[in-house]
N, C-alpha and C. Protein backbone atom coordinates (compact mmCIF):
# COMPACT_ATOMS: atom_id res chain seq x y z
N UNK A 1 10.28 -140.22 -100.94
CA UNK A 1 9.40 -140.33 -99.79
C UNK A 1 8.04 -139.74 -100.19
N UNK A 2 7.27 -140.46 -99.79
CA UNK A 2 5.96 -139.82 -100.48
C UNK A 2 4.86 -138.85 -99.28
N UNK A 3 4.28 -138.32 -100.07
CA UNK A 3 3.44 -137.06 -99.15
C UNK A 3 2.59 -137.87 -97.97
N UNK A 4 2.43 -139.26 -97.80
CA UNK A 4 1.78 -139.18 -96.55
C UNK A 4 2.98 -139.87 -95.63
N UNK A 5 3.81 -140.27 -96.14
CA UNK A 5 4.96 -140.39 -94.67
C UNK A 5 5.45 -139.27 -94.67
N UNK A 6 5.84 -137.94 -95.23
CA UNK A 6 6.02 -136.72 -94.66
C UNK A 6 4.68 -136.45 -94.13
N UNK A 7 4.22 -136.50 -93.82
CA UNK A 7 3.10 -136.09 -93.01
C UNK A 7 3.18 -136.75 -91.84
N UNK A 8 3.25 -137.74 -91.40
CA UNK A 8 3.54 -138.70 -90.21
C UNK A 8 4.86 -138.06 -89.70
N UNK A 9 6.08 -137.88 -90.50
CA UNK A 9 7.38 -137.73 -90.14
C UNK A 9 7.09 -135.93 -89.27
N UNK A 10 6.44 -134.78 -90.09
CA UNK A 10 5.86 -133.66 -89.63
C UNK A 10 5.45 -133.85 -88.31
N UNK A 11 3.89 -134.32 -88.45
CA UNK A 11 3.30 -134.82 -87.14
C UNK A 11 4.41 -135.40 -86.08
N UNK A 12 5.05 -136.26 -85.80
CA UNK A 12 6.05 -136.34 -85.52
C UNK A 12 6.91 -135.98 -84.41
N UNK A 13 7.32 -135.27 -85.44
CA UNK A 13 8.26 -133.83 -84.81
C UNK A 13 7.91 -133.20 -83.98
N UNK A 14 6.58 -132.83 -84.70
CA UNK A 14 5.74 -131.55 -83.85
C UNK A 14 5.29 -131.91 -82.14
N UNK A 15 5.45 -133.82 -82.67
CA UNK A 15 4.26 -134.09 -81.10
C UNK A 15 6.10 -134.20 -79.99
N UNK A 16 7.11 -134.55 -80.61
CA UNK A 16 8.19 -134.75 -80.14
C UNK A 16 8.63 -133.73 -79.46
N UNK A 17 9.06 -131.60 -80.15
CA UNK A 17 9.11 -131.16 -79.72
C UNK A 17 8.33 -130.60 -79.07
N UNK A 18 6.66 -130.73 -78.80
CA UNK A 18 6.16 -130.28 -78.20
C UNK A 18 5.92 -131.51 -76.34
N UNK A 19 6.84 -132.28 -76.49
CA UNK A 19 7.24 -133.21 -75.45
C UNK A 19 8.28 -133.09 -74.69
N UNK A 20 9.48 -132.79 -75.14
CA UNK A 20 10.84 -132.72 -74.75
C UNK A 20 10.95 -131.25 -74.39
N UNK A 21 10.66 -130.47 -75.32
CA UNK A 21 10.95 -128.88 -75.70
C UNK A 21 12.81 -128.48 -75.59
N UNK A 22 13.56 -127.84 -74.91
CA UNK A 22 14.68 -127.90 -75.13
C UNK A 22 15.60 -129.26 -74.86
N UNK A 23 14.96 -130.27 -74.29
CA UNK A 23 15.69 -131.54 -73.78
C UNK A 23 15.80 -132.18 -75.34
N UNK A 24 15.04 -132.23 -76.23
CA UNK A 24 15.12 -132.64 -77.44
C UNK A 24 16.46 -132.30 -78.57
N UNK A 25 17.51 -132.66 -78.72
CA UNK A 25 18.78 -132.44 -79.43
C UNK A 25 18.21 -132.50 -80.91
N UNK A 26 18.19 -133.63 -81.49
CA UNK A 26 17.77 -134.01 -82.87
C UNK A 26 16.50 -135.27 -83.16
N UNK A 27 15.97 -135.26 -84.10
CA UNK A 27 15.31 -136.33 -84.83
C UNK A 27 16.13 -136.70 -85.63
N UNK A 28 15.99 -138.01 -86.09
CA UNK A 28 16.81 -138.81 -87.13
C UNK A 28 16.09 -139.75 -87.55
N UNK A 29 15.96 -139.64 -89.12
CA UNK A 29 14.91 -140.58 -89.44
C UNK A 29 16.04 -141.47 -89.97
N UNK A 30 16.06 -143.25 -89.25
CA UNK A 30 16.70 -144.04 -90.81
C UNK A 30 15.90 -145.63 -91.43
N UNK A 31 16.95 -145.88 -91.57
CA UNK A 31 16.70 -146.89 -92.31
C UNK A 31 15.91 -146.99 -94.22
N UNK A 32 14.48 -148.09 -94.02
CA UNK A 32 14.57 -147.69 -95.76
C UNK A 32 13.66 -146.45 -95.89
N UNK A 33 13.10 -145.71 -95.07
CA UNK A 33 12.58 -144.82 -95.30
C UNK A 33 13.55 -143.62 -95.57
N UNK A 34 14.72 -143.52 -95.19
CA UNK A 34 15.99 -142.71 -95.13
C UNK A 34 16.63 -142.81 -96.55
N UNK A 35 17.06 -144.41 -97.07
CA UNK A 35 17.74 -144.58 -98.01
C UNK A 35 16.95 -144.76 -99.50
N UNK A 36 15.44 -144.64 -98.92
CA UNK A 36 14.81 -144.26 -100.66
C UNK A 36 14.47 -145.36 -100.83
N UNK A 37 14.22 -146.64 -100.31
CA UNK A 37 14.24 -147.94 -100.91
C UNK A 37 12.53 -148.36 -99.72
N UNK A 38 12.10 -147.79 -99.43
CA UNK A 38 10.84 -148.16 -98.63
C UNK A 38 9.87 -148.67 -99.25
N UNK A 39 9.39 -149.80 -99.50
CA UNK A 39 7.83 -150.59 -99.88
C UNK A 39 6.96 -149.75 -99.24
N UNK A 40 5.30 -150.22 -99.45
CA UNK A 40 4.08 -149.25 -99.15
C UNK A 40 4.20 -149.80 -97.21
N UNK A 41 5.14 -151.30 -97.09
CA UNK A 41 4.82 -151.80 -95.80
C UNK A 41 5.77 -151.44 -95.17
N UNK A 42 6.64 -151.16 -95.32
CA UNK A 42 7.98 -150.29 -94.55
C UNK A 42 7.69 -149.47 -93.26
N UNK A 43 8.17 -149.90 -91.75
CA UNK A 43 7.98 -149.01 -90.81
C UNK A 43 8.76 -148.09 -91.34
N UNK A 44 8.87 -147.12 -90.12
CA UNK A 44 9.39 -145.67 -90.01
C UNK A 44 10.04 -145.93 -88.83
N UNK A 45 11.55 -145.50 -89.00
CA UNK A 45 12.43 -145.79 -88.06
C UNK A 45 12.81 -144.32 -87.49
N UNK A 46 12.76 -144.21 -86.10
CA UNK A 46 13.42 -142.69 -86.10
C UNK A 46 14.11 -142.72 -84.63
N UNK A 47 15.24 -141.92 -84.82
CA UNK A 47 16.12 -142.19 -83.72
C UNK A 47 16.02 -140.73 -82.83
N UNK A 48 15.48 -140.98 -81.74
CA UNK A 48 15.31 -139.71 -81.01
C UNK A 48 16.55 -139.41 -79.71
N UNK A 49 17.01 -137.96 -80.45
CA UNK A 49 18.46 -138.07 -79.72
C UNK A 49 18.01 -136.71 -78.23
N UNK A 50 18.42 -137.17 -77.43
CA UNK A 50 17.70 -136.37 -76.33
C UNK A 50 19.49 -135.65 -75.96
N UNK A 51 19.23 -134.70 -75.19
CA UNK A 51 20.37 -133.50 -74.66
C UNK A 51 21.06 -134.66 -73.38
N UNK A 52 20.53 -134.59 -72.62
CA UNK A 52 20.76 -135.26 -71.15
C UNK A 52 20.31 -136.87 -71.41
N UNK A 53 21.11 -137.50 -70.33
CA UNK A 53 20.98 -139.03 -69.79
C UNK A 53 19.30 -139.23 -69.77
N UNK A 54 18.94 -140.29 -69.63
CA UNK A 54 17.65 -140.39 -69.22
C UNK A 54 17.02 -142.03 -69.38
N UNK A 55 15.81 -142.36 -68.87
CA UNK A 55 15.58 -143.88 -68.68
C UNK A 55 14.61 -144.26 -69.72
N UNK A 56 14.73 -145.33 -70.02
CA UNK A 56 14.53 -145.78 -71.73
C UNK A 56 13.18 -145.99 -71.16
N UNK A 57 12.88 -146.91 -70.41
CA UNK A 57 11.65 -147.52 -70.29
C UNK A 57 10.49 -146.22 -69.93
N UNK A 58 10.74 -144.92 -69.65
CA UNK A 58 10.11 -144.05 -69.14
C UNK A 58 10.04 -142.93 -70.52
N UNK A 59 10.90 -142.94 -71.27
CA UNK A 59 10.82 -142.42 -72.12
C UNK A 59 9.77 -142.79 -73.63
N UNK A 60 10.24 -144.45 -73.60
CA UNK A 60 9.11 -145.11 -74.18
C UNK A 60 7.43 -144.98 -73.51
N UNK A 61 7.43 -144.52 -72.67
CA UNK A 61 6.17 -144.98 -72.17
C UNK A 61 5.65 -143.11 -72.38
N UNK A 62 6.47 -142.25 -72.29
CA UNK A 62 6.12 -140.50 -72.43
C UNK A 62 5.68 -140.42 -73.96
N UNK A 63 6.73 -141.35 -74.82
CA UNK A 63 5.91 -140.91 -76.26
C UNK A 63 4.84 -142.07 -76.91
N UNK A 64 4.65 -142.92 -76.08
CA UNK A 64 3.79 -144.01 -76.60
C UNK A 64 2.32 -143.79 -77.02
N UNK A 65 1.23 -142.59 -76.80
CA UNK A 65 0.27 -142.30 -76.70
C UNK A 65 0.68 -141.55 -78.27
N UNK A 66 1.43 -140.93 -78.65
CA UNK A 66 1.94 -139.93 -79.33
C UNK A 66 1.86 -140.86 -80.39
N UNK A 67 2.78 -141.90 -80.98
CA UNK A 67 2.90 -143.10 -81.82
C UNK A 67 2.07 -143.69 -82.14
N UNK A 68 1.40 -144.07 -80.80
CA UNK A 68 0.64 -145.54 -81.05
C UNK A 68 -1.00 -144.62 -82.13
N UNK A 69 -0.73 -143.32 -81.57
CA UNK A 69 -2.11 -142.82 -82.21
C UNK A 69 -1.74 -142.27 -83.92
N UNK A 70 -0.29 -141.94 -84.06
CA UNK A 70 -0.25 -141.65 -85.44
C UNK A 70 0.23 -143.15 -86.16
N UNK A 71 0.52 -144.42 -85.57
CA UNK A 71 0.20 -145.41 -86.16
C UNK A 71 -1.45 -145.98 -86.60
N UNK A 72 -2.23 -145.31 -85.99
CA UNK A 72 -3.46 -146.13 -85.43
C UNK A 72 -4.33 -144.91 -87.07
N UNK A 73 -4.19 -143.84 -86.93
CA UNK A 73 -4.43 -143.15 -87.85
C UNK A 73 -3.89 -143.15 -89.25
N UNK A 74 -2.34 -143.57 -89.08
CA UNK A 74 -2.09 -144.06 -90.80
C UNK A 74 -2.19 -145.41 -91.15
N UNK A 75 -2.31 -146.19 -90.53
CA UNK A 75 -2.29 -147.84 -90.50
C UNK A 75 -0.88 -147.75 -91.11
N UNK A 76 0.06 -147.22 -89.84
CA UNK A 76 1.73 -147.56 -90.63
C UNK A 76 2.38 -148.25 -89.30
N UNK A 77 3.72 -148.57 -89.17
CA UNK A 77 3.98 -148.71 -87.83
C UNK A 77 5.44 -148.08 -87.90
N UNK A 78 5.24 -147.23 -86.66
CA UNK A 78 6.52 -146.43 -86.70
C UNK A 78 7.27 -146.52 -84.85
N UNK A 79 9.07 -147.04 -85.65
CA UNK A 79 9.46 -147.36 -84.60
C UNK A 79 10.58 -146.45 -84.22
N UNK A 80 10.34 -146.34 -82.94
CA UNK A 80 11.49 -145.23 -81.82
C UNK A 80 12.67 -145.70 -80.84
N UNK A 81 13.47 -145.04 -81.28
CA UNK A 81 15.21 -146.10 -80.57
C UNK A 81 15.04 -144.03 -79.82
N UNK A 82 16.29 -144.96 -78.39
CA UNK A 82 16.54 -143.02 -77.68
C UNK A 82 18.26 -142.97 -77.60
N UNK A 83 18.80 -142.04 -77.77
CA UNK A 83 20.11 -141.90 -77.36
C UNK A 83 20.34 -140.45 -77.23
N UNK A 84 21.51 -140.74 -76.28
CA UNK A 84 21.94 -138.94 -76.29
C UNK A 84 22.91 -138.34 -77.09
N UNK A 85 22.91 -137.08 -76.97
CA UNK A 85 23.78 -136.61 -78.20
C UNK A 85 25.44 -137.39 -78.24
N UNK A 86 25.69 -137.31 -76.64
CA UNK A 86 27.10 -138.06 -76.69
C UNK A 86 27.41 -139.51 -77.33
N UNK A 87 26.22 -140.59 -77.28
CA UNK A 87 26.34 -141.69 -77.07
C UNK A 87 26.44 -142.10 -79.39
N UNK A 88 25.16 -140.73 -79.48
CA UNK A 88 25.23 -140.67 -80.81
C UNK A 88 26.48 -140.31 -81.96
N UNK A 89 26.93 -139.30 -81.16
CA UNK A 89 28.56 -138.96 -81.82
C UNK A 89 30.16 -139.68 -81.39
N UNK A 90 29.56 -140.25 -80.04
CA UNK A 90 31.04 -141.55 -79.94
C UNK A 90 30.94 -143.08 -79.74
N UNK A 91 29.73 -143.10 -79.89
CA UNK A 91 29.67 -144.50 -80.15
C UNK A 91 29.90 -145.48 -81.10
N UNK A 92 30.66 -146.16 -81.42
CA UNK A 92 31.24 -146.45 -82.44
C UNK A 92 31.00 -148.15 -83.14
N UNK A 93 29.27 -148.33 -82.60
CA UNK A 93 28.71 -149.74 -82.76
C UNK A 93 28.32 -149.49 -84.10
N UNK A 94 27.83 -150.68 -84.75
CA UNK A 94 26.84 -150.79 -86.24
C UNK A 94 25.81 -150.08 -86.13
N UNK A 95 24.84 -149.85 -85.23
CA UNK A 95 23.58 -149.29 -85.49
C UNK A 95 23.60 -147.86 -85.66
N UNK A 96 24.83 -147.77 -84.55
CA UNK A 96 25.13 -145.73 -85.02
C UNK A 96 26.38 -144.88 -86.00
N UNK A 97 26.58 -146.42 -86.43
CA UNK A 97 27.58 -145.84 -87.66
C UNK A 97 26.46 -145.64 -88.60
N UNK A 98 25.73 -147.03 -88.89
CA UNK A 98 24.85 -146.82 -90.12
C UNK A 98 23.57 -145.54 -89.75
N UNK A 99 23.36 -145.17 -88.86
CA UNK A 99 22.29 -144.09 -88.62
C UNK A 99 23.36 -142.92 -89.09
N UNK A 100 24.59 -142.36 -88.58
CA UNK A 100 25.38 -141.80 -88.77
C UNK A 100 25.65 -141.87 -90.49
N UNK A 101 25.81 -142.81 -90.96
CA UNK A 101 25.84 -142.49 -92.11
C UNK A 101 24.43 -142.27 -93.27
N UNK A 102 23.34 -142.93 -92.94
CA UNK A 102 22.30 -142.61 -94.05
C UNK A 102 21.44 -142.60 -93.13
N UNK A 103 21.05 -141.82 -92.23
CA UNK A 103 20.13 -140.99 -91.42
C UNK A 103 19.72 -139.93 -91.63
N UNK A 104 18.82 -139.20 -92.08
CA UNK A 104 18.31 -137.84 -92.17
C UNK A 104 17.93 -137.16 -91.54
N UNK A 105 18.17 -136.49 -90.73
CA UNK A 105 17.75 -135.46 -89.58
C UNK A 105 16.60 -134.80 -89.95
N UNK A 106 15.41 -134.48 -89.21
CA UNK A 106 14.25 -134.48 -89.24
C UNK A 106 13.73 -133.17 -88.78
């Protein structure tokens, strides 16, 4: 992973927990930025796992200012899925086995 997507992935975090504050469980970065295999055009996938239930469309719209400006500043595009801690540890579909398995917590 190279020094300016840790820098985005940092930034990040920082704008994440300074959004949620204890409602925030984990970050999870996946896909090819996760498994080492990312081109220079590769989004940034990151799975934001929240404590409590909560509404997608409202949640997208709380960190969208947050994104759209550290996309707009790296010319990268970085994309955000939400789940809760429960849905993340028993859900037993493709998207959260494979996050579950080569996901990096952030």
């Amino acid at each position: 992973m190279n020094e300016q997507i840790q820098t985005i992935i940092t930034k990040t975090q920082q704008g994440l927990k300074k959004l949620y504050g204890e409602q925030l469980d984990k970050i999870v970065l996946f896909g090819s930025q996760a498994r080492g295999d990312a081109t220079p055009d590769s989004d940034i996938d990151i799975l934001i796992v929240l404590k409590n239930s909560f509404n997608y469309s409202q949640e997208s719209d709380r960190i969208s200012i947050l994104i759209a400006d550290l996309c707009l500043e790296y010319n990268v595009l970085i994309s955000c899925a939400f789940t809760t801690d429960e849905q993340f540890h028993h859900h037993n579909n493709a998207f959260f086995r494979n996050i579950r398995q080569e996901g990096l917590a952030i």
